[in-house]
PDB file of N, CA and C in Angstrom:
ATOM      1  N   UNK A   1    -118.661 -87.705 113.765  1.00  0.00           N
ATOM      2  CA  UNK A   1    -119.072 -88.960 114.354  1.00  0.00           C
ATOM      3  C   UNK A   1    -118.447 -89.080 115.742  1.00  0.00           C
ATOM      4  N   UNK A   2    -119.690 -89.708 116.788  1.00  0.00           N
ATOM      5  CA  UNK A   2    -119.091 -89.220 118.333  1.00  0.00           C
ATOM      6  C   UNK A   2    -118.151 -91.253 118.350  1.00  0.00           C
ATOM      7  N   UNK A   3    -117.014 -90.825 118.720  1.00  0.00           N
ATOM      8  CA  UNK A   3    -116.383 -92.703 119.201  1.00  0.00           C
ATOM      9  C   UNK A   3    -116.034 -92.384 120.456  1.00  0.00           C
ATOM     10  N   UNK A   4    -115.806 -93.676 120.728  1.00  0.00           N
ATOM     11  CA  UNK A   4    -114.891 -93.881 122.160  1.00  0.00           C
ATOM     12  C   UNK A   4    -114.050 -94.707 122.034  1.00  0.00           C
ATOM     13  N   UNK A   5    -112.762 -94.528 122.780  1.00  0.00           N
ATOM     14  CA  UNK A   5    -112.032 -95.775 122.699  1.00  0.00           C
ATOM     15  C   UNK A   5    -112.132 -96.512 124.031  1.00  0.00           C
ATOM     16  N   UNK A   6    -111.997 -98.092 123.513  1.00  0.00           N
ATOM     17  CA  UNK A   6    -112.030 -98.996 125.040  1.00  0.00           C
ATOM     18  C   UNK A   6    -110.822 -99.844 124.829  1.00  0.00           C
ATOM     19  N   UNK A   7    -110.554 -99.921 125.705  1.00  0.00           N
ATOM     20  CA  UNK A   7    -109.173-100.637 126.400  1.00  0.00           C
ATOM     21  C   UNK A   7    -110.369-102.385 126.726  1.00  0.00           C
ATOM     22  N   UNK A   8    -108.888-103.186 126.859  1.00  0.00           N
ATOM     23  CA  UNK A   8    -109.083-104.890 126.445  1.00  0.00           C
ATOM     24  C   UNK A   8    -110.051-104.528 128.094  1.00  0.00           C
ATOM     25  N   UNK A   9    -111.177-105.905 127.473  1.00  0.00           N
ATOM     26  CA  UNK A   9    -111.246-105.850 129.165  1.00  0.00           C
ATOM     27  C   UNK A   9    -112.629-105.290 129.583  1.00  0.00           C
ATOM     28  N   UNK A  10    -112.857-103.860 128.908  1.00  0.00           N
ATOM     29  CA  UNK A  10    -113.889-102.723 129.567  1.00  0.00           C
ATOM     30  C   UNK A  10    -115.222-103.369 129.410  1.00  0.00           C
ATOM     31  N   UNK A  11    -115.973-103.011 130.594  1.00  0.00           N
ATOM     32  CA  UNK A  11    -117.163-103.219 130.924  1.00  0.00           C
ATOM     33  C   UNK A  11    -117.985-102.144 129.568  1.00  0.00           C
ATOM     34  N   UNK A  12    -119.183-103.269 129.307  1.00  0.00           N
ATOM     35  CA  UNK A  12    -119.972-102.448 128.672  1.00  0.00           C
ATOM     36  C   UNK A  12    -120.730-101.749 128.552  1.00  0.00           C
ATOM     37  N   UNK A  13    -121.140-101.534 130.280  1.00  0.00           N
ATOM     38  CA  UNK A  13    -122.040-101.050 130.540  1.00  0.00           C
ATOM     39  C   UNK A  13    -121.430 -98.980 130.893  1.00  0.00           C
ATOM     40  N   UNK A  14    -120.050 -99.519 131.091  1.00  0.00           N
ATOM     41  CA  UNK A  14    -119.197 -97.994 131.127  1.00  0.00           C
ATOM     42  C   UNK A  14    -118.808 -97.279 129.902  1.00  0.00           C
ATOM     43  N   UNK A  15    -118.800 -98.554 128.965  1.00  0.00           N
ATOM     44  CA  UNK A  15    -118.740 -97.873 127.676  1.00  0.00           C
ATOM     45  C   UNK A  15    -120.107 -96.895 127.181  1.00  0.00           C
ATOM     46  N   UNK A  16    -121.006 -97.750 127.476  1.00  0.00           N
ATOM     47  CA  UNK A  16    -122.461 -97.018 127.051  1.00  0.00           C
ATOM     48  C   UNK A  16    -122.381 -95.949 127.673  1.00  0.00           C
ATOM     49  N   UNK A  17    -122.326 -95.812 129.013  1.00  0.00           N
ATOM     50  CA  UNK A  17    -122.166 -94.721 129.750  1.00  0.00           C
ATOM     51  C   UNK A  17    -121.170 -93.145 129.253  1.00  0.00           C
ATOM     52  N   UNK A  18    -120.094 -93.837 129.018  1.00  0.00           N
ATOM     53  CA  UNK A  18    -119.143 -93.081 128.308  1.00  0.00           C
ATOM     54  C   UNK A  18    -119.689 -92.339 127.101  1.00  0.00           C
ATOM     55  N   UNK A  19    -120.453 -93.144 126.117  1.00  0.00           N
ATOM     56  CA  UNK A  19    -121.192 -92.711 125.020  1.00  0.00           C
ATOM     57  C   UNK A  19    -122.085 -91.563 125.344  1.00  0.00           C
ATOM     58  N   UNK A  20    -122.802 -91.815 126.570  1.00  0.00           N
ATOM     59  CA  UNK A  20    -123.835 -91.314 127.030  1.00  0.00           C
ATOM     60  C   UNK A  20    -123.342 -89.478 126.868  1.00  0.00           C
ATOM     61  N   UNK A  21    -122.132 -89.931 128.207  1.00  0.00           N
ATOM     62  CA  UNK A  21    -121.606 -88.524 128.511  1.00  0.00           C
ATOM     63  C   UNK A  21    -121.268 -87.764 127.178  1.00  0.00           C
ATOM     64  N   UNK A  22    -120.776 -88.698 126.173  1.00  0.00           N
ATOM     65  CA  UNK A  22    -120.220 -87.659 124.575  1.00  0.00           C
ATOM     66  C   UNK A  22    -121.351 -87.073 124.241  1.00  0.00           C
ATOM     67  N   UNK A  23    -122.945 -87.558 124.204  1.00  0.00           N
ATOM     68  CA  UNK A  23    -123.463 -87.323 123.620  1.00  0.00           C
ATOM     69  C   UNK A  23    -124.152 -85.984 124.281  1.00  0.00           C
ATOM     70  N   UNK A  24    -124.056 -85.841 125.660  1.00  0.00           N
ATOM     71  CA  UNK A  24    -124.706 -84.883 126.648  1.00  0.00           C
ATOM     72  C   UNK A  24    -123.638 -83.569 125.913  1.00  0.00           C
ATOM     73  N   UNK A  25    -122.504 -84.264 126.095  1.00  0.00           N
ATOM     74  CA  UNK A  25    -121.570 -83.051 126.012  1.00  0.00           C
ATOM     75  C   UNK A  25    -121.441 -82.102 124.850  1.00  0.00           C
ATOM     76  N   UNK A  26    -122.167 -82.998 123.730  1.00  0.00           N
ATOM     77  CA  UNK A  26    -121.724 -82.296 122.387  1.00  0.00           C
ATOM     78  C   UNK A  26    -123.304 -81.695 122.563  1.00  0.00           C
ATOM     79  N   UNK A  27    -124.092 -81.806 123.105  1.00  0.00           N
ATOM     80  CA  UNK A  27    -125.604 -81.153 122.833  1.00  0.00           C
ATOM     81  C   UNK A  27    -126.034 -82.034 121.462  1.00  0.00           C
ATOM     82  N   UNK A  28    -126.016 -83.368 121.449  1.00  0.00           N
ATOM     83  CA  UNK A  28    -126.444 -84.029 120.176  1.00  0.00           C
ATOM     84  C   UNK A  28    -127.894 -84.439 120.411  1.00  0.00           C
ATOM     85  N   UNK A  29    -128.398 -84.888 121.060  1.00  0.00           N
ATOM     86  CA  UNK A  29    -129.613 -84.900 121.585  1.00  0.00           C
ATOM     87  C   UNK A  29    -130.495 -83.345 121.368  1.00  0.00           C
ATOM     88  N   UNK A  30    -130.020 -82.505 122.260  1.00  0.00           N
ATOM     89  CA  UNK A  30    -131.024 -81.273 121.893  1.00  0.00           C
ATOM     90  C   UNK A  30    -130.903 -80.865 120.444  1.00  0.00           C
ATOM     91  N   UNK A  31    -129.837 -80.946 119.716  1.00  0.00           N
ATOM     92  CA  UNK A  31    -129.825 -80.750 118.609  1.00  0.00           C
ATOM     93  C   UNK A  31    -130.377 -81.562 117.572  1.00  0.00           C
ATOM     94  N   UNK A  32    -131.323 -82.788 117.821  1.00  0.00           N
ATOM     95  CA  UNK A  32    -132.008 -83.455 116.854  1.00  0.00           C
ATOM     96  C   UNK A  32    -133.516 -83.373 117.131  1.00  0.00           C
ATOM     97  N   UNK A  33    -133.555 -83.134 118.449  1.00  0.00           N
ATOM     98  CA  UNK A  33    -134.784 -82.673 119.344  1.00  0.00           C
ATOM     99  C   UNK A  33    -135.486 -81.369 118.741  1.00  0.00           C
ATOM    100  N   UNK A  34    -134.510 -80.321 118.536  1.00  0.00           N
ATOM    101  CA  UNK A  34    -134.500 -78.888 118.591  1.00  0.00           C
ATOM    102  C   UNK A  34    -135.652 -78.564 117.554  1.00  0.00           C
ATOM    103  N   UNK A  35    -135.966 -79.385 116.482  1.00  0.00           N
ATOM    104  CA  UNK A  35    -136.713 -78.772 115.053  1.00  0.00           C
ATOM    105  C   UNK A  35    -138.007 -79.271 115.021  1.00  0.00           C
ATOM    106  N   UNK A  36    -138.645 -80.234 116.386  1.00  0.00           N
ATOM    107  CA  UNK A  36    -139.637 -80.938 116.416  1.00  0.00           C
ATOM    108  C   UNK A  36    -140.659 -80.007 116.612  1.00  0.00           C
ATOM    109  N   UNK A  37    -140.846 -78.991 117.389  1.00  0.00           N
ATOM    110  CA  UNK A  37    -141.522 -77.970 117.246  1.00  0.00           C
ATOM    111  C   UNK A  37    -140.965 -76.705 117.191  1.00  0.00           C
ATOM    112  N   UNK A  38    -142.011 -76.275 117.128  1.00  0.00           N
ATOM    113  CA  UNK A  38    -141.549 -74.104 116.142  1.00  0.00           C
ATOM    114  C   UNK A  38    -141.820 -73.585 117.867  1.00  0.00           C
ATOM    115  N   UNK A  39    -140.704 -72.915 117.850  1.00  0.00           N
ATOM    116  CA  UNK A  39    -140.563 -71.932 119.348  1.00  0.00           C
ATOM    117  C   UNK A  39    -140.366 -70.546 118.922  1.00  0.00           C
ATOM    118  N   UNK A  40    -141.324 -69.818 119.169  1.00  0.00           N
ATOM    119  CA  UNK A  40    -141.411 -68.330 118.987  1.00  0.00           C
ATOM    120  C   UNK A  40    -139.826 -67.813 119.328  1.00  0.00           C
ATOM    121  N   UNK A  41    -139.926 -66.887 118.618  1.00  0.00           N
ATOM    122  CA  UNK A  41    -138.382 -66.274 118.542  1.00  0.00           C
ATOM    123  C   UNK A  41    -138.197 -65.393 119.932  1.00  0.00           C
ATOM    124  N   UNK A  42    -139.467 -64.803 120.677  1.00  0.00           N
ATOM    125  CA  UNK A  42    -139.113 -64.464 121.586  1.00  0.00           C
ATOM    126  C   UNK A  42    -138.590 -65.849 122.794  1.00  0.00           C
ATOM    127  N   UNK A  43    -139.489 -66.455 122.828  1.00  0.00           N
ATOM    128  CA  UNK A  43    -139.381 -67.563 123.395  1.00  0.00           C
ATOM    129  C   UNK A  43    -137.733 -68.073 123.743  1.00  0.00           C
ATOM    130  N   UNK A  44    -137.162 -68.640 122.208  1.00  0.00           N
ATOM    131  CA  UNK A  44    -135.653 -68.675 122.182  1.00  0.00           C
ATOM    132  C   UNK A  44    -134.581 -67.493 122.844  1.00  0.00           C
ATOM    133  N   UNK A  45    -134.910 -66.229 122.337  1.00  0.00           N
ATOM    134  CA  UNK A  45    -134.122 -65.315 123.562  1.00  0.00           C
ATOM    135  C   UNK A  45    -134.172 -65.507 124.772  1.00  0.00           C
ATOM    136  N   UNK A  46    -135.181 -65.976 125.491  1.00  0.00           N
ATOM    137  CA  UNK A  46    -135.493 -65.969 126.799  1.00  0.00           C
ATOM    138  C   UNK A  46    -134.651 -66.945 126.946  1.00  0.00           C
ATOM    139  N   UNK A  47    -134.757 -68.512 126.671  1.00  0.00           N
ATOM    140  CA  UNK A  47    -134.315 -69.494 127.063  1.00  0.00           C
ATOM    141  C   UNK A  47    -132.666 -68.968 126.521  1.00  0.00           C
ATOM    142  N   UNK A  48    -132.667 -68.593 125.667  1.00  0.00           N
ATOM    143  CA  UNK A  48    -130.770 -68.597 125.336  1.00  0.00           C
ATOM    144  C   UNK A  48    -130.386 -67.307 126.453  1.00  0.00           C
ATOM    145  N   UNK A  49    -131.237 -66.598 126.839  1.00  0.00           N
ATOM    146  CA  UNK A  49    -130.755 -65.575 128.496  1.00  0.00           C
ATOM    147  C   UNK A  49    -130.404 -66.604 129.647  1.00  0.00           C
ATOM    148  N   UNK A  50    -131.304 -67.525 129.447  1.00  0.00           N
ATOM    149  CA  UNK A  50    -131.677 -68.337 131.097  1.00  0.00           C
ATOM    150  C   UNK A  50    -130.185 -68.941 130.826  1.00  0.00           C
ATOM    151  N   UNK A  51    -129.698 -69.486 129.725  1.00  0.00           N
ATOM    152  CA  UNK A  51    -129.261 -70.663 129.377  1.00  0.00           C
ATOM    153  C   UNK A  51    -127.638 -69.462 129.967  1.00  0.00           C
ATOM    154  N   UNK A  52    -127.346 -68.339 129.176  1.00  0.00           N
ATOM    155  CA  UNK A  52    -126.522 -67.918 129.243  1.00  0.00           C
ATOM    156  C   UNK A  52    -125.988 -67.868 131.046  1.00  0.00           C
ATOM    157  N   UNK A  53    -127.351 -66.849 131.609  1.00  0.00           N
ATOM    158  CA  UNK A  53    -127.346 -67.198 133.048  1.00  0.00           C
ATOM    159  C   UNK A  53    -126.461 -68.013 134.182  1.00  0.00           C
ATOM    160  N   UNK A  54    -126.960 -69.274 133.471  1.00  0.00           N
ATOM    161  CA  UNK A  54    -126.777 -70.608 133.965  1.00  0.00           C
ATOM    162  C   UNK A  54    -125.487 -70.916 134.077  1.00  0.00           C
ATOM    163  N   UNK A  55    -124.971 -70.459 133.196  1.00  0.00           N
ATOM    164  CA  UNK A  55    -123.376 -71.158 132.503  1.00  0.00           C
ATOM    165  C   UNK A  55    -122.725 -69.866 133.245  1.00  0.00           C
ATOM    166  N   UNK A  56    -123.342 -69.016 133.347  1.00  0.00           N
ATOM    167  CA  UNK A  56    -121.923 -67.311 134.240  1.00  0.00           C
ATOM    168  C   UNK A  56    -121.978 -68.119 135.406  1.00  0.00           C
ATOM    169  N   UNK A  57    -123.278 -68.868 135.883  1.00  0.00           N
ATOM    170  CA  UNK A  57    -122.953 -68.819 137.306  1.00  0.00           C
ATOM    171  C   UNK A  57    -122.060 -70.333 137.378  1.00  0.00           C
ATOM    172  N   UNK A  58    -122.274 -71.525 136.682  1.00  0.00           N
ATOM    173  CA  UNK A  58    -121.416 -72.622 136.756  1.00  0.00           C
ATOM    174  C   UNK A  58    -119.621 -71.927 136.681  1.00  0.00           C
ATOM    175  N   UNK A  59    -119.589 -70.996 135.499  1.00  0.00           N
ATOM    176  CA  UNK A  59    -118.216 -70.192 135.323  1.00  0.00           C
ATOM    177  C   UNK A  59    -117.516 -69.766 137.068  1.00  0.00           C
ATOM    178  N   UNK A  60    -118.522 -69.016 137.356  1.00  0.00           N
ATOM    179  CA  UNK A  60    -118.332 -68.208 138.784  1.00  0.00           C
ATOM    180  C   UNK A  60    -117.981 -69.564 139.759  1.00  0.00           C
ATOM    181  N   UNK A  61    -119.276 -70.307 140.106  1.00  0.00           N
ATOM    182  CA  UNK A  61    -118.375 -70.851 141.281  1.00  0.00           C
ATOM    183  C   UNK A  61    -117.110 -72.240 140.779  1.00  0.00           C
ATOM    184  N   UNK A  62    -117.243 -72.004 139.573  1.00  0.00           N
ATOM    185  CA  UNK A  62    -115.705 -72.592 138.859  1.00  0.00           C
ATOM    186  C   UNK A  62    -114.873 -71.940 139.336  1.00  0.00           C
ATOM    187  N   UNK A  63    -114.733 -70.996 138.990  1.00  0.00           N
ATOM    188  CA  UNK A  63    -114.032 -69.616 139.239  1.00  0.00           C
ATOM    189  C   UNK A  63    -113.199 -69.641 140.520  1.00  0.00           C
ATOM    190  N   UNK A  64    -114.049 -69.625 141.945  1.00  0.00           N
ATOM    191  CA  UNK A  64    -113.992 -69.685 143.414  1.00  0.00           C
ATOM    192  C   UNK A  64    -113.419 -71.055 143.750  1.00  0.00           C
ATOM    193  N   UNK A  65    -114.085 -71.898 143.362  1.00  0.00           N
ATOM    194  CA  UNK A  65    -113.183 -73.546 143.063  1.00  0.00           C
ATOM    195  C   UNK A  65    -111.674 -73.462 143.061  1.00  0.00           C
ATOM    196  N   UNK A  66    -111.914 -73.026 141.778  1.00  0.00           N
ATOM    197  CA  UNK A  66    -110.239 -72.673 141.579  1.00  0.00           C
ATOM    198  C   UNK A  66    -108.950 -71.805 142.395  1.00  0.00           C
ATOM    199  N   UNK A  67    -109.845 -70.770 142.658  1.00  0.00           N
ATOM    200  CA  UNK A  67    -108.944 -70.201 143.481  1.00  0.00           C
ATOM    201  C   UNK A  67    -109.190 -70.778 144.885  1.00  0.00           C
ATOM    202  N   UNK A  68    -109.702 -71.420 145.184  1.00  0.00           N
ATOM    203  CA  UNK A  68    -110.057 -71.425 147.020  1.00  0.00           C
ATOM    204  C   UNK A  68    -108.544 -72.765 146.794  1.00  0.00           C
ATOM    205  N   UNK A  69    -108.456 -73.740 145.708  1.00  0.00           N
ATOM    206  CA  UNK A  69    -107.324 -74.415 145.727  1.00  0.00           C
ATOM    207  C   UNK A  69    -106.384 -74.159 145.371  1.00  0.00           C
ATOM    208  N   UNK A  70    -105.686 -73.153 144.766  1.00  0.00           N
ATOM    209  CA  UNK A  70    -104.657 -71.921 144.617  1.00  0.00           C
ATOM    210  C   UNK A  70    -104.083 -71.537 146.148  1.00  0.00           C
ATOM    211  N   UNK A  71    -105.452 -71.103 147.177  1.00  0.00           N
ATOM    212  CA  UNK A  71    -104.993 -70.703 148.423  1.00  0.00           C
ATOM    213  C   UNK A  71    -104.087 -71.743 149.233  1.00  0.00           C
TER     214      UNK A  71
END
């Protein structure tokens, strides 16, 4: 179960927001999404390549991030 905690006070509209981000983050959305239709199995390799792709290169200029503030 995704929670959040809020402090006295918090706007609710940051809380929702906050929710928002848990829910992006855990992949809970694509994962209830995911069974609505049948995706050819080649299909899924492709997209889990692209997907892999995607994430070396977010890694990489993570990567350069990091060190350029190291320097």
């Amino acid at each position: 179960m995704i929670t959040i905690k809020l402090g006295y006070n918090t706007d609710p509209v940051r809380a929702m927001q906050k929710l928002k981000n848990k829910h992006i983050q855990e992949s809970l959305m694509e994962e209830l999404k995911k069974p609505r239709y049948y995706t050819k199995p080649s299909l899924r390799k492709r997209l889990k390549r692209e997907e892999a792709a995607r994430q070396r290169v977010k890694d990489f200029r993570k990567a350069v991030k990091q060190a350029q503030r190291e320097d």
